[in-house]
N, C-alpha and C. Protein backbone atom coordinates (compact mmCIF):
# COMPACT_ATOMS: atom_id res chain seq x y z
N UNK A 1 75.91 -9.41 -81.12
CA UNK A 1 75.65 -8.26 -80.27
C UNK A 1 75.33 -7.05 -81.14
N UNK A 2 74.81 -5.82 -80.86
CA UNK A 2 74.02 -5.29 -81.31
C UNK A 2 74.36 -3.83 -80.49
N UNK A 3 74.82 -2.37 -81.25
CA UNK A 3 75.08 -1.16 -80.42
C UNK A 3 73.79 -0.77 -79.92
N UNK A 4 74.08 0.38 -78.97
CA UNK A 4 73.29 1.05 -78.83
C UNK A 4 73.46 2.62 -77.94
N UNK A 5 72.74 3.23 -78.57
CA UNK A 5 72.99 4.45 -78.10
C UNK A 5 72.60 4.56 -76.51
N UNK A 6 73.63 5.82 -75.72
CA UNK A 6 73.43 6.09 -74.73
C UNK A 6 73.66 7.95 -74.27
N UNK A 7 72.93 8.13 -73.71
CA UNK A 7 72.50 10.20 -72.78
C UNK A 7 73.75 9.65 -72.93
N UNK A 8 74.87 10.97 -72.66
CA UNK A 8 75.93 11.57 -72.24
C UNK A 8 75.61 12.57 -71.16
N UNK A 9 76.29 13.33 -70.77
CA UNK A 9 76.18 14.55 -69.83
C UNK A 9 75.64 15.76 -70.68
N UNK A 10 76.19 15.99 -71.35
CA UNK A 10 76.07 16.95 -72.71
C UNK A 10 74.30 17.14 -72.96
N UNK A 11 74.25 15.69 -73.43
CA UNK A 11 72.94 15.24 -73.95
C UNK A 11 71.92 15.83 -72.71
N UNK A 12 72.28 15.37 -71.24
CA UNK A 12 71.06 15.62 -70.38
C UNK A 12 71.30 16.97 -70.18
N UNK A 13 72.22 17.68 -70.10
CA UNK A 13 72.07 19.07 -69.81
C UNK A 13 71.13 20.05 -70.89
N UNK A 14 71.20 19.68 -72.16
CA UNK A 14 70.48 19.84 -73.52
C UNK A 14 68.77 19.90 -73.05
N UNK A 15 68.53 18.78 -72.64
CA UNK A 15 67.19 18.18 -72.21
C UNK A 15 66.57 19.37 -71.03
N UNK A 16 67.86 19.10 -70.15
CA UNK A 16 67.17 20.06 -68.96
C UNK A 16 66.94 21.17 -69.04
N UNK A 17 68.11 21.93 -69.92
CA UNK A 17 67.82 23.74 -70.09
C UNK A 17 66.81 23.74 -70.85
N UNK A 18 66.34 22.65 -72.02
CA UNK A 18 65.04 23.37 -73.11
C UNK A 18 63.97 22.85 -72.09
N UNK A 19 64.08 21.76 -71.19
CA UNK A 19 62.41 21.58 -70.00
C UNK A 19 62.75 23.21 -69.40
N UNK A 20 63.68 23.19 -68.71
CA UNK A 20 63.43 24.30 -67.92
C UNK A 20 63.22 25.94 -68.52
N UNK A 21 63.18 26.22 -70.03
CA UNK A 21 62.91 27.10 -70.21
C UNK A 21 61.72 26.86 -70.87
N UNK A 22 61.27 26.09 -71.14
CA UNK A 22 59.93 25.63 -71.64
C UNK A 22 59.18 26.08 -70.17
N UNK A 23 59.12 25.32 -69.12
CA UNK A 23 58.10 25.49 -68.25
C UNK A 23 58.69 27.25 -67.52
N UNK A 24 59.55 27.93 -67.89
CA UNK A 24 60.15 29.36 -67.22
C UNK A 24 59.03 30.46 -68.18
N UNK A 25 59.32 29.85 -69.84
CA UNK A 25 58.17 30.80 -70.28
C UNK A 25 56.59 30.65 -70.18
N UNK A 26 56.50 29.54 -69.49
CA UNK A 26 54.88 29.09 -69.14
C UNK A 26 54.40 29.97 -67.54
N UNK A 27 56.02 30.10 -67.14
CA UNK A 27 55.67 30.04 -65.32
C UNK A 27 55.07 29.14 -64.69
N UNK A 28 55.62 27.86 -65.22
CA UNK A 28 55.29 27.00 -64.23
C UNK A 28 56.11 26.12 -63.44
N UNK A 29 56.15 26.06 -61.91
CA UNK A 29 56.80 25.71 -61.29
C UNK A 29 56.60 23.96 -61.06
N UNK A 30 57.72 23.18 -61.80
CA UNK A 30 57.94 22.09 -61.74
C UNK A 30 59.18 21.35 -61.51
N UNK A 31 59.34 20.20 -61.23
CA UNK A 31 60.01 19.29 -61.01
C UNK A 31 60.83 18.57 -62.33
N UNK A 32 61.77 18.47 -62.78
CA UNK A 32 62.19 17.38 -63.96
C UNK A 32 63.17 16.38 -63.55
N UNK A 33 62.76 15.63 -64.33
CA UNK A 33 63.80 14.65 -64.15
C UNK A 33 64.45 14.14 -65.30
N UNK A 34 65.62 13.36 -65.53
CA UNK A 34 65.80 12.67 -66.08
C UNK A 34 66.69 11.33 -65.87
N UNK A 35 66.59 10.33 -66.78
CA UNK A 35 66.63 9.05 -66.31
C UNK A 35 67.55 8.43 -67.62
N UNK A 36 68.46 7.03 -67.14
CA UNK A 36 68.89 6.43 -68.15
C UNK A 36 67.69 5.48 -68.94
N UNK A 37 68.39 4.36 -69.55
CA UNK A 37 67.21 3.33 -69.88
C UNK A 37 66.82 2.18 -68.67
N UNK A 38 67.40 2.37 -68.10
CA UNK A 38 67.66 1.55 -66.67
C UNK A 38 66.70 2.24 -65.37
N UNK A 39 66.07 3.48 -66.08
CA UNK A 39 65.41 4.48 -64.76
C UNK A 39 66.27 4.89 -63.65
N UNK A 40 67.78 4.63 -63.77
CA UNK A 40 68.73 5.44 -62.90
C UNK A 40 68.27 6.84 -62.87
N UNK A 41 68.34 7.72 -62.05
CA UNK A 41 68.53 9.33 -62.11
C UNK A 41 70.03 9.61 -62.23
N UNK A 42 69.77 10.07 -63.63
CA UNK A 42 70.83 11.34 -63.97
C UNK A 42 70.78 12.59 -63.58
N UNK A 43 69.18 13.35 -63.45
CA UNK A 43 69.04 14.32 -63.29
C UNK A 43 68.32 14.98 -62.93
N UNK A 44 67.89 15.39 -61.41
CA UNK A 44 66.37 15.60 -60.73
C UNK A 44 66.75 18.27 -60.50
N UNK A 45 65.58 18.55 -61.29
CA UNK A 45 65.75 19.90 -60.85
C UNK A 45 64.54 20.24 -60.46
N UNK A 46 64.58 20.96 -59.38
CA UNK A 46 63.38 21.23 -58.72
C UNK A 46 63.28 22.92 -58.86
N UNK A 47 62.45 24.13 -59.85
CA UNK A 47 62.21 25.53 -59.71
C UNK A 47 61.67 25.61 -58.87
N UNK A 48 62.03 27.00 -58.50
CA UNK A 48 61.69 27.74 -57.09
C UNK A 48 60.28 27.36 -57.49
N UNK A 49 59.31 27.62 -56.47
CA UNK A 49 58.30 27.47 -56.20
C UNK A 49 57.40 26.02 -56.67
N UNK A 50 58.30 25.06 -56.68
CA UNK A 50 57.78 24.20 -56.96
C UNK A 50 57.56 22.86 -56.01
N UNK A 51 55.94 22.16 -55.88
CA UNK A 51 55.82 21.62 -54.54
C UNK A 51 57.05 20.44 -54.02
N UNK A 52 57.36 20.28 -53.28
CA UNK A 52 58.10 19.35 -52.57
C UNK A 52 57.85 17.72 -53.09
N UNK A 53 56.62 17.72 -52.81
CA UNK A 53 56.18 16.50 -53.45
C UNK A 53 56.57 16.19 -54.85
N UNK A 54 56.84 17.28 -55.91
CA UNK A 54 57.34 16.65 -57.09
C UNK A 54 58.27 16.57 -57.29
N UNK A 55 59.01 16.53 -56.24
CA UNK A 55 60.59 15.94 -56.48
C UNK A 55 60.91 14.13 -56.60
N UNK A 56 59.55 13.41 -55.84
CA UNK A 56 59.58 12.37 -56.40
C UNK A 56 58.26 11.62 -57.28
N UNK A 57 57.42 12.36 -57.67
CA UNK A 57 56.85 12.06 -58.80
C UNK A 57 57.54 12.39 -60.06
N UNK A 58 58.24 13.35 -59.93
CA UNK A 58 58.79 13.16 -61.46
C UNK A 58 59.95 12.49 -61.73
N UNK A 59 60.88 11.72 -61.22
CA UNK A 59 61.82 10.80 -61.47
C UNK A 59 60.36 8.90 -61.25
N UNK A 60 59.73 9.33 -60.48
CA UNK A 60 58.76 7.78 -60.83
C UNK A 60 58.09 7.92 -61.97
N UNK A 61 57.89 9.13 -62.86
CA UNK A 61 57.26 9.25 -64.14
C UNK A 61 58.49 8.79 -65.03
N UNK A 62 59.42 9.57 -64.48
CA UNK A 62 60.47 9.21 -65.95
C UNK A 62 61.27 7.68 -65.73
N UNK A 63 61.05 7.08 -64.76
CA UNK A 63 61.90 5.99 -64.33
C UNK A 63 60.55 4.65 -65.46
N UNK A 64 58.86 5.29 -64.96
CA UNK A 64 58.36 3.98 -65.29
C UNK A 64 58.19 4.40 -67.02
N UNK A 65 58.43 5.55 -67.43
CA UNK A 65 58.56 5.65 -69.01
C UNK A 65 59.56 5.25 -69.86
N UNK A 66 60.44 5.24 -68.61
CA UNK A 66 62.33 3.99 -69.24
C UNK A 66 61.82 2.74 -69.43
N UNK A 67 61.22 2.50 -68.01
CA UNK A 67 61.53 0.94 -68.16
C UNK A 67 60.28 0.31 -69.04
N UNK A 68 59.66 1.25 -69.13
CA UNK A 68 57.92 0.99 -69.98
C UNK A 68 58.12 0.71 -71.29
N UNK A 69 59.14 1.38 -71.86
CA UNK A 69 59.45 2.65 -73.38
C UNK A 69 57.63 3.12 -73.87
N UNK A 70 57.63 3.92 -72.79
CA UNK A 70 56.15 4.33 -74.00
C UNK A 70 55.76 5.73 -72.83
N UNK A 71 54.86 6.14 -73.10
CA UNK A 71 54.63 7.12 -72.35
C UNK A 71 53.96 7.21 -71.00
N UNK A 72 53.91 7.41 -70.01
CA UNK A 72 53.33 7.03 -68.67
C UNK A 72 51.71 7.81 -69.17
N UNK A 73 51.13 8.45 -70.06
CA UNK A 73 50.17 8.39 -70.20
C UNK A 73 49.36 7.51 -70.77
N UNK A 74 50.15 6.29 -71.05
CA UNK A 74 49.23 5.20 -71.95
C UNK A 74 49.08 4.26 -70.41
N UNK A 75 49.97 4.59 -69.46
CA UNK A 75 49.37 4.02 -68.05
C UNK A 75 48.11 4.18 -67.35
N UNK A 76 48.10 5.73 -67.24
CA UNK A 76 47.05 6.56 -66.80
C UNK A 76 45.41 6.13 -67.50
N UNK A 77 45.73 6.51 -68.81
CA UNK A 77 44.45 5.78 -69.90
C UNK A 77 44.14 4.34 -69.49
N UNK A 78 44.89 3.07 -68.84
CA UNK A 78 44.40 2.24 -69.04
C UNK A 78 43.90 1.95 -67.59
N UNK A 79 44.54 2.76 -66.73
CA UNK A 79 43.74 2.90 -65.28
C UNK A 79 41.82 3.40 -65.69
N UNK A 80 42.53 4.34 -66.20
CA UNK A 80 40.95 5.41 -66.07
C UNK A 80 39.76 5.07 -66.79
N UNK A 81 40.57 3.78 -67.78
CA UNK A 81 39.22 3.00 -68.54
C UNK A 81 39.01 1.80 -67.79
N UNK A 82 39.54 1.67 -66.10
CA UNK A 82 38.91 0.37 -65.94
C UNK A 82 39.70 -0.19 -65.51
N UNK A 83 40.74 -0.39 -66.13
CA UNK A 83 41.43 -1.84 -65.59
C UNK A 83 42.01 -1.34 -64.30
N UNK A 84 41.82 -1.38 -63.40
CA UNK A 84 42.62 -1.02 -61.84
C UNK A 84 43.22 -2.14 -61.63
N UNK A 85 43.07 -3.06 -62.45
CA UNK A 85 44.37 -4.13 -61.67
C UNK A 85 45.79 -3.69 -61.56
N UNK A 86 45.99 -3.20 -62.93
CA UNK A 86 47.31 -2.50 -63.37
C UNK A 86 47.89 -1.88 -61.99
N UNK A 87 47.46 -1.33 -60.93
CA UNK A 87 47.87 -0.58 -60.10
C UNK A 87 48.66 -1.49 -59.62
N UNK A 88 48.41 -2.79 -59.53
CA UNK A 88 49.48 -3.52 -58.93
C UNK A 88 50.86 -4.24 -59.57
N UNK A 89 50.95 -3.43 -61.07
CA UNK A 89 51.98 -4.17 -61.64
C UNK A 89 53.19 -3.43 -61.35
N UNK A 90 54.34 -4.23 -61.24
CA UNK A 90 55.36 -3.87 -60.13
C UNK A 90 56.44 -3.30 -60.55
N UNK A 91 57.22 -2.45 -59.63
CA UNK A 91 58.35 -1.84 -60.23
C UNK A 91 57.89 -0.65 -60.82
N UNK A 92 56.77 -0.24 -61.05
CA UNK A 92 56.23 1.09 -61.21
C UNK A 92 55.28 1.85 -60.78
N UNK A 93 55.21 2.98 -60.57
CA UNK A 93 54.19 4.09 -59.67
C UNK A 93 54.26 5.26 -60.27
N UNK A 94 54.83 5.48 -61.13
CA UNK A 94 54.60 6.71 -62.08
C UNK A 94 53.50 7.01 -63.08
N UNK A 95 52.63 6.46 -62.78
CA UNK A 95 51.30 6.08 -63.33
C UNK A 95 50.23 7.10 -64.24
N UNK A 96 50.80 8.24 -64.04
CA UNK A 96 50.12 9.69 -64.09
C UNK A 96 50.96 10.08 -65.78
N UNK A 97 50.35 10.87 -66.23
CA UNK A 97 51.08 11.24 -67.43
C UNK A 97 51.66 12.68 -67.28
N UNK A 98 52.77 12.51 -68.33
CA UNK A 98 54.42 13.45 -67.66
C UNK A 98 55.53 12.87 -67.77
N UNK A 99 55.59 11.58 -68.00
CA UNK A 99 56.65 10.81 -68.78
C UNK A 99 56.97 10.27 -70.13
N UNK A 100 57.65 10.96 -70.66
CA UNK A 100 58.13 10.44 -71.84
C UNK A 100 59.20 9.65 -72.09
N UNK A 101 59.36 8.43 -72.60
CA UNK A 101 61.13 7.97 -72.90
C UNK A 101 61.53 8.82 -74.61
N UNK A 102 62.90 8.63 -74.14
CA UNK A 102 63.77 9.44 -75.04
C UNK A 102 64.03 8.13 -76.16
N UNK A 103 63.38 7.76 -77.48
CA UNK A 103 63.93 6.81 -78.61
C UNK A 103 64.53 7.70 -79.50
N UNK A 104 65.79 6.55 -79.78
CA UNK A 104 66.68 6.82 -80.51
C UNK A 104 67.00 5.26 -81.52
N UNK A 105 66.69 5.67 -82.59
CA UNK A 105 66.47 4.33 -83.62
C UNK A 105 65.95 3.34 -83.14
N UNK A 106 64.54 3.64 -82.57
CA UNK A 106 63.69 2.16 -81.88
C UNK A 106 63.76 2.23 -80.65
N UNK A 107 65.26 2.30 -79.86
CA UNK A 107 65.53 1.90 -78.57
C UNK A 107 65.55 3.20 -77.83
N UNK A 108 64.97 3.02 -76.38
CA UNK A 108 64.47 3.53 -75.23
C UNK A 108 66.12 3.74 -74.93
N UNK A 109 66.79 5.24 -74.65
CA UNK A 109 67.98 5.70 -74.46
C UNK A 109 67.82 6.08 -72.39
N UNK A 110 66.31 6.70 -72.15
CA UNK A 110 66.38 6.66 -70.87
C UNK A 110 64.91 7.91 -71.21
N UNK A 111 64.43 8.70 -70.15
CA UNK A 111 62.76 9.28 -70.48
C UNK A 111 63.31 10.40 -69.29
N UNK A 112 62.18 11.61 -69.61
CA UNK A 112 61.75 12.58 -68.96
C UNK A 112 60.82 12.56 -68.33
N UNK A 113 60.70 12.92 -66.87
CA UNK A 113 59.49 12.92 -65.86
C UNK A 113 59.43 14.08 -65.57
N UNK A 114 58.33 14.83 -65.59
CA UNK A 114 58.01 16.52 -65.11
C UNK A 114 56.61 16.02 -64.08
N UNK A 115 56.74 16.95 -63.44
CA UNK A 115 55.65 16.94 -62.39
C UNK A 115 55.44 18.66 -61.80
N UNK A 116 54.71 19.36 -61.61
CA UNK A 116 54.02 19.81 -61.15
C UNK A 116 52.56 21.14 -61.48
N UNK A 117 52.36 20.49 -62.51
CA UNK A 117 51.57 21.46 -63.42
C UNK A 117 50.37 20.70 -63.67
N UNK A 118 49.41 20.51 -64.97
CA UNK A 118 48.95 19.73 -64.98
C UNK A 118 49.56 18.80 -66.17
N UNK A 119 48.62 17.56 -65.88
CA UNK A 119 49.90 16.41 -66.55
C UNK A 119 50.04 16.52 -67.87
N UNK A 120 49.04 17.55 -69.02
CA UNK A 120 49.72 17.30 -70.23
C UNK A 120 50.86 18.21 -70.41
N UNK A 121 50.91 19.59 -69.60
CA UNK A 121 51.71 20.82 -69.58
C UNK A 121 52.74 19.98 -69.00
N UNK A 122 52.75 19.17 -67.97
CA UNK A 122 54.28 18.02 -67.47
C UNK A 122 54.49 17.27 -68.81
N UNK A 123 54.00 16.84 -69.68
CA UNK A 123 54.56 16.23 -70.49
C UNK A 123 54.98 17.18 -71.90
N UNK A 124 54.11 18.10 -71.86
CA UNK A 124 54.64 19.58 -72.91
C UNK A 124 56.02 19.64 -72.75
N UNK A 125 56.52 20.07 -71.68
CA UNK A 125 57.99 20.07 -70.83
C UNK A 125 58.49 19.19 -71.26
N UNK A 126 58.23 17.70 -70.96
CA UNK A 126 59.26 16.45 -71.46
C UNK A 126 59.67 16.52 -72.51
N UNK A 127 58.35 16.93 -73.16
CA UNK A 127 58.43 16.61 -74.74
C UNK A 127 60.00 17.84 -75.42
N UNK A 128 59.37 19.01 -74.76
CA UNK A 128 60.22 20.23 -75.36
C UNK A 128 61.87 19.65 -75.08
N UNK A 129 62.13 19.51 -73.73
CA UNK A 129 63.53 18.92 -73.81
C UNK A 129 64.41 17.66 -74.37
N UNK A 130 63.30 16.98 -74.69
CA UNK A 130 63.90 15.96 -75.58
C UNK A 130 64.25 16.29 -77.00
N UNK A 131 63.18 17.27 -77.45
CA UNK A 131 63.07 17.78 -78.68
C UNK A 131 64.82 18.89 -79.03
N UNK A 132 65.62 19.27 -77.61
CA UNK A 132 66.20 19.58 -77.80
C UNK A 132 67.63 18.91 -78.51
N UNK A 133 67.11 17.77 -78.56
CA UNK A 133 68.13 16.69 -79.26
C UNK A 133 68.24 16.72 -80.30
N UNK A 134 67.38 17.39 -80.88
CA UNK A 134 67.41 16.70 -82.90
C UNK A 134 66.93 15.36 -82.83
N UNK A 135 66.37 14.53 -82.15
CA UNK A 135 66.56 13.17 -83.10
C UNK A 135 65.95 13.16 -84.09
């Protein structure tokens, strides 16, 4: 058997205050999420003015970047070059880029989903609160 690291509470609160002041000094009103490696929600915040609808695109960004380990924009890219079959591969719909998973020595610990901006500024956000980790 073999350890492995896991978010704490600590850890996601870390994540959420540097997304949410990341997208506060942008002014942009978004959705975050965050997720274990399992795509559980640990942690869905929705800023004022931010649409309704991205309260569940951004936990399906960060849920299919858990269970993916890679970024929901390498999803998006392989839609937009063509392959539309992909739309039907299962267990995920977060398809759009804005998800990042959180690695920690190789292994997928759990990912960030932002939604309501445009999708690289949603993943600017992911990126910033993960970054609040040190890894």
């Amino acid at each position: 058997m073999r350890s492995k690291q896991a978010l704490t509470l600590g850890d996601v609160k870390k994540i959420a205050a540097a997304a949410e002041k990341e997208a506060l000094t942008h002014q942009w009103a978004v959705t975050i999420a965050i997720v274990d490696d399992g795509g559980n929600l640990l942690w869905l915040q929705r800023l004022d003015g931010a649409a309704p609808v991205s309260a569940s695109i951004a936990p399906s960004k960060a849920r299919t970047a858990a269970l993916g380990v890679r970024e929901t924009k390498v999803y998006e890219d392989i839609i937009n070059n063509g392959r539309y079959s992909f739309l039907s591969a299962p267990n995920i719909d977060g398809l759009l880029e804005g998800g990042v998973p959180i690695l920690v020595a190789g292994d997928c610990v759990g990912a960030v989903g932002v939604s309501g901006v445009k999708s690289n500024e949603d993943a600017q956000i992911a990126k910033a609160g993960i970054a609040a980790l040190a890894l």
